[in-house]
N, C-alpha and C. Protein backbone atom coordinates (compact mmCIF):
# COMPACT_ATOMS: atom_id res chain seq x y z
N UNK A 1 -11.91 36.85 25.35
CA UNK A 1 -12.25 36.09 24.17
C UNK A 1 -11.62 34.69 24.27
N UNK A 2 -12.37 33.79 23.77
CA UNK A 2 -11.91 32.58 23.61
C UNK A 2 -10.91 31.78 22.47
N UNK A 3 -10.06 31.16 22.74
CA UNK A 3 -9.18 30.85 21.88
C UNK A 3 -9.50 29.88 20.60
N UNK A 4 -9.57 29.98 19.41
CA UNK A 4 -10.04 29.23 18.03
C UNK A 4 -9.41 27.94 18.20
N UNK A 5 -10.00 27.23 18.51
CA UNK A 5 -9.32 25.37 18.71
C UNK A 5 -9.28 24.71 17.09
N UNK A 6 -8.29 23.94 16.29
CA UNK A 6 -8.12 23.62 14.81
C UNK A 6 -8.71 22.52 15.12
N UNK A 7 -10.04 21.82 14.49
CA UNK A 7 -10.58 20.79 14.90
C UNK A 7 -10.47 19.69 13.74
N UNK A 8 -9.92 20.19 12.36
CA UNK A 8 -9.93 19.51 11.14
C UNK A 8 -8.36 18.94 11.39
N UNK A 9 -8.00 17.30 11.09
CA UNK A 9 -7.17 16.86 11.30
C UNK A 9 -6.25 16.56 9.74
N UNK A 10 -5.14 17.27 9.76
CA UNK A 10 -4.61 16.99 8.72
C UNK A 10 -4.01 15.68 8.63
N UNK A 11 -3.99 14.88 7.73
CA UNK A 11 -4.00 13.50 6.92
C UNK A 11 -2.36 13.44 7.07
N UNK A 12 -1.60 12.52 7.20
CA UNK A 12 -0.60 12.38 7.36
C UNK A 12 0.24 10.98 6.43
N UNK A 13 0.94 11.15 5.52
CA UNK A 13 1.46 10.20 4.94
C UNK A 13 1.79 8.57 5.21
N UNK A 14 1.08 8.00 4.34
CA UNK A 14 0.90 6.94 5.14
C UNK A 14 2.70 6.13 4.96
N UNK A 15 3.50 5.92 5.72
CA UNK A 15 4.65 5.66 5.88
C UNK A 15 5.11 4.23 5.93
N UNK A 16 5.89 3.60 5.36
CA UNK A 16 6.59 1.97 5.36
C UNK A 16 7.09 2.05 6.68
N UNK A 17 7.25 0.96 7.16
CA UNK A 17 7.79 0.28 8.63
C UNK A 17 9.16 -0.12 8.74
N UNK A 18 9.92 1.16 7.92
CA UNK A 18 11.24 0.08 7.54
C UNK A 18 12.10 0.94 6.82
N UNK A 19 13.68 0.67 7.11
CA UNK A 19 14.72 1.90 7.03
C UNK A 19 15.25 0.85 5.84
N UNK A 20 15.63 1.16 4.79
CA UNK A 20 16.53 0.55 3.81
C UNK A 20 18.10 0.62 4.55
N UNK A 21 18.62 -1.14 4.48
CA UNK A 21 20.31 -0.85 4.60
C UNK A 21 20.68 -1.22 3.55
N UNK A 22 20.54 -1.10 2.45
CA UNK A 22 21.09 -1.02 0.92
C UNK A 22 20.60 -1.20 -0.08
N UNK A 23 20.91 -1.15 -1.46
CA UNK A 23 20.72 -0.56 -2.41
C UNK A 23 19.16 -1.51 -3.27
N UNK A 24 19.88 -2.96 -2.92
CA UNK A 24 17.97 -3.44 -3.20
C UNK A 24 16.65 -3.66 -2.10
N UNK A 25 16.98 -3.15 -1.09
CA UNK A 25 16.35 -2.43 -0.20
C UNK A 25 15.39 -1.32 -0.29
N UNK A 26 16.59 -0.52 -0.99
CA UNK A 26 15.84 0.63 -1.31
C UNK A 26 14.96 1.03 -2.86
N UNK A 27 15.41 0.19 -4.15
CA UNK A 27 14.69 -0.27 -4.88
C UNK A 27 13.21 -0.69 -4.66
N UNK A 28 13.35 -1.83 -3.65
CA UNK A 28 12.46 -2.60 -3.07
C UNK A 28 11.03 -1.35 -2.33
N UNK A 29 11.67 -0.64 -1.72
CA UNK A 29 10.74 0.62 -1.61
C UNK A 29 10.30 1.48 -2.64
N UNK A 30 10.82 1.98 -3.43
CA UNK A 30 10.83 3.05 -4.80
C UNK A 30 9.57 1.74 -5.68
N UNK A 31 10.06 0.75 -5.22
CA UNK A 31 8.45 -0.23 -6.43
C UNK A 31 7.32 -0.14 -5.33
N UNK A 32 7.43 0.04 -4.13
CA UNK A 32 6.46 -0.04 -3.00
C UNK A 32 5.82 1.23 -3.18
N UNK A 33 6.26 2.03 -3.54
CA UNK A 33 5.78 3.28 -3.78
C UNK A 33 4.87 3.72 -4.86
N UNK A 34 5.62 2.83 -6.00
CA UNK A 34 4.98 3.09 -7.36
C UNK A 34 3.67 2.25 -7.40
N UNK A 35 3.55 1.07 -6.69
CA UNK A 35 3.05 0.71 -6.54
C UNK A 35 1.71 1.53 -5.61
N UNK A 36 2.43 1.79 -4.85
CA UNK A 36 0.85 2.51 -4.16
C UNK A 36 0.76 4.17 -4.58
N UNK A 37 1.26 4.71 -5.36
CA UNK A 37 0.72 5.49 -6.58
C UNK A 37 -0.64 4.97 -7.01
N UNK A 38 -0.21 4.21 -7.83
CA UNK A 38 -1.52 3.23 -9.04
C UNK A 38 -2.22 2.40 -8.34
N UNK A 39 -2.15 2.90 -6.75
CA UNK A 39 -3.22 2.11 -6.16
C UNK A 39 -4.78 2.72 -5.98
N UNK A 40 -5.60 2.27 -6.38
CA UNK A 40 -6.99 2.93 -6.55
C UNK A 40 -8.04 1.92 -5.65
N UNK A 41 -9.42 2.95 -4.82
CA UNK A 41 -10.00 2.76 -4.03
C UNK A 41 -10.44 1.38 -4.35
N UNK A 42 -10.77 0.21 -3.25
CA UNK A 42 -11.11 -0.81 -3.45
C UNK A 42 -10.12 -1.63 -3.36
N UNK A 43 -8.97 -1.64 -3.73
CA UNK A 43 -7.75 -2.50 -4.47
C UNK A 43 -7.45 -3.52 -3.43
N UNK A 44 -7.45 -3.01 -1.94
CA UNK A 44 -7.03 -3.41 -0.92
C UNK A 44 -8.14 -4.64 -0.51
N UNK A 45 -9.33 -4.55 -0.84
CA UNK A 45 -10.23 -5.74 -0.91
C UNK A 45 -10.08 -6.49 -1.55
N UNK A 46 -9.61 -6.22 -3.24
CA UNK A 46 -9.52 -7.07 -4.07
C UNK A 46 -8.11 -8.82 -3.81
N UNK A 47 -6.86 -7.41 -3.14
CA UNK A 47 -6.20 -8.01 -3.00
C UNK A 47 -6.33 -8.74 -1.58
N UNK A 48 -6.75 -8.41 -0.74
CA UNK A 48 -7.51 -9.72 0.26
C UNK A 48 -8.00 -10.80 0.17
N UNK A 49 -9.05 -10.70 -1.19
CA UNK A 49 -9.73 -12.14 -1.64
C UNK A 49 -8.29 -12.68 -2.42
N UNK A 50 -7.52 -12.09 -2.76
CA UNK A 50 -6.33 -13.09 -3.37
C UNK A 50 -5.71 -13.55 -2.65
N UNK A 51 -5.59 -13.14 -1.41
CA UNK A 51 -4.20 -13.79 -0.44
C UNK A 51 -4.66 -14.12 0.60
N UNK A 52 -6.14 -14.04 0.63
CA UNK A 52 -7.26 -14.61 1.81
C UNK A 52 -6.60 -14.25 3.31
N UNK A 53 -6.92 -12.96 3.45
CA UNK A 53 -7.05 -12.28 4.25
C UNK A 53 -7.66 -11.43 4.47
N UNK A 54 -8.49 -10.23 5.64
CA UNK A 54 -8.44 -8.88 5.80
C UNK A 54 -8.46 -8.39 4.87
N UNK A 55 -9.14 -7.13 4.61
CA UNK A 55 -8.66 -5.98 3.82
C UNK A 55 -7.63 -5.24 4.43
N UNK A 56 -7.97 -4.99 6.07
CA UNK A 56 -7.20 -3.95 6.76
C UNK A 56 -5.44 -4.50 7.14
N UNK A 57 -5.88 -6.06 6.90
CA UNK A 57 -4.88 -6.77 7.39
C UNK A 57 -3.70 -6.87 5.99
N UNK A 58 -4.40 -6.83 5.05
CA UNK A 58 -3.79 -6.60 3.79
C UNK A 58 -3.09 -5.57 3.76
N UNK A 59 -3.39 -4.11 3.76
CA UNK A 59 -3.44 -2.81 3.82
C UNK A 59 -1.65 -2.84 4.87
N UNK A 60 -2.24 -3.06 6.27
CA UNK A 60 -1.00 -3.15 7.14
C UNK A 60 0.51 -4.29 6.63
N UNK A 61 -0.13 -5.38 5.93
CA UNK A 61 1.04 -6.39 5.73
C UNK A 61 2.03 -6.02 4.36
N UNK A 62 1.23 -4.67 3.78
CA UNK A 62 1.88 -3.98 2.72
C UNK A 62 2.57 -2.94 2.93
N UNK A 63 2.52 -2.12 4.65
CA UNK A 63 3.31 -1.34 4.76
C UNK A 63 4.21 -1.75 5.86
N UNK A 64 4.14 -3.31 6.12
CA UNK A 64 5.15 -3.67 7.26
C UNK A 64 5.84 -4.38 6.45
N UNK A 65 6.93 -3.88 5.43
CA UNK A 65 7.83 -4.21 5.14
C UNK A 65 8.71 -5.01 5.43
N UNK A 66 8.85 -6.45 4.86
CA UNK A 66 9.28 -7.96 4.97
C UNK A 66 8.83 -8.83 6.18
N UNK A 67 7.82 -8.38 6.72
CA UNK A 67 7.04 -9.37 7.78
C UNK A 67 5.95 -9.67 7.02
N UNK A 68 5.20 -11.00 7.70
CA UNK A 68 4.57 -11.77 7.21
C UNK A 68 3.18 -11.58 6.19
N UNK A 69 3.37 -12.02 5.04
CA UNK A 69 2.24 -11.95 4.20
C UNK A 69 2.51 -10.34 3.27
N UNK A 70 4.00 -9.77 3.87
CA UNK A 70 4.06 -8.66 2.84
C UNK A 70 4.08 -8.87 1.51
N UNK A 71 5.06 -10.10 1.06
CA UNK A 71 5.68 -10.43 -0.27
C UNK A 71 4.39 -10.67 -1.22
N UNK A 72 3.14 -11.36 -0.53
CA UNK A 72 2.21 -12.13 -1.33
C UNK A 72 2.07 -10.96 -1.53
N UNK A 73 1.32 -9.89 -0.45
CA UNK A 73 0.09 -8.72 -0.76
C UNK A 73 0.66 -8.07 -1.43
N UNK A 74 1.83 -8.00 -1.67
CA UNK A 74 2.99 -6.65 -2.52
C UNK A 74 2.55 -7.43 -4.09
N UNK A 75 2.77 -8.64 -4.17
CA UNK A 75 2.65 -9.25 -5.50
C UNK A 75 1.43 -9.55 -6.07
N UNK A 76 0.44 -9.62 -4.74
CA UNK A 76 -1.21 -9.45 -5.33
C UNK A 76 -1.65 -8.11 -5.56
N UNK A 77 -1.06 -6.70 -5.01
CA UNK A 77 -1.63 -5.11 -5.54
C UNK A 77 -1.09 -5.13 -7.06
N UNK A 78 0.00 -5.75 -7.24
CA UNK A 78 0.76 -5.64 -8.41
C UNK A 78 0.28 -6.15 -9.35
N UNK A 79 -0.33 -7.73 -9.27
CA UNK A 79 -1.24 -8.19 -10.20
C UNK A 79 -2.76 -7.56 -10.54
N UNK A 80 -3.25 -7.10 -9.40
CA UNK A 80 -4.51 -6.39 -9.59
C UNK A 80 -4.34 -5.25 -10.35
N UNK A 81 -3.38 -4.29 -10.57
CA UNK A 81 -2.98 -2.97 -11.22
C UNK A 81 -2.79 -3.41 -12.32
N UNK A 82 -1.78 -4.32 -12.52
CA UNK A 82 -1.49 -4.76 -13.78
C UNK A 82 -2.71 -5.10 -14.51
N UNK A 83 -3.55 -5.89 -14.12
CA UNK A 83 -4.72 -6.40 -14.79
C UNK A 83 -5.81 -5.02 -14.81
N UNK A 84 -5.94 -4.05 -14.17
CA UNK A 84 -6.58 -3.09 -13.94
C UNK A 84 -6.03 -2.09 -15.94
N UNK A 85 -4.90 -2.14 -15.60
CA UNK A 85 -4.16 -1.64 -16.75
C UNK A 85 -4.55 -2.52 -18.31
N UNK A 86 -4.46 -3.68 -18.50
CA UNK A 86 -4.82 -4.49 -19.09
C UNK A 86 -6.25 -3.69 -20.17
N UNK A 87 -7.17 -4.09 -18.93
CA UNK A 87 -8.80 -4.10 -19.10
C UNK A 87 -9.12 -2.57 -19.50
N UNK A 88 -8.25 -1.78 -19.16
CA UNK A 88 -8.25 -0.54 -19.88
C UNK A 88 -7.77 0.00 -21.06
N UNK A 89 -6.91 -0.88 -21.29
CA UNK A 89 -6.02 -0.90 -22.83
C UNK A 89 -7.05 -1.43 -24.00
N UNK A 90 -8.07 -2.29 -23.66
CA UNK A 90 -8.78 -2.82 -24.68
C UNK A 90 -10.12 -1.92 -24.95
């Protein structure tokens, strides 16, 4: 008999690029997080046309933690949620 090969690939957490060495470091992650909680499909386009880039390039500069174009894209998902939140309150 032939052996059952697992062909369905389990999904794997998508992980930050980056070890906290202290305490607003690690803050700095815990909002990176919350942040991509309340992140909903699309968001990553939206925030591209804000910081005129990529989507995918967006996506990566948000989990490479303090290299280039993280700070904007971290502060453009944040404005898009926020305003997402907004438009739902009314």
């Amino acid at each position: 008999m032939s052996q059952t090969v697992k062909t369905v690939k389990i999904p794997t957490k998508a992980r930050f690029c980056y070890t906290p060495k202290n305490e607003d470091e690690e803050k700095h992650l815990e909002v990176l997080e919350s942040l991509l909680k309340d992140k909903r499909r699309g968001d990553w386009s939206l925030v591209a046309e804000i910081v005129g880039i990529p989507a995918m390039s967006a996506k990566q500069a948000f989990f490479r933690v303090f290299q280039k174009h993280h700070f904007e894209v971290a502060e453009a998902l944040k404005q898009v949620i926020d305003n997402r939140k907004e438009l739902l309150m009314k």
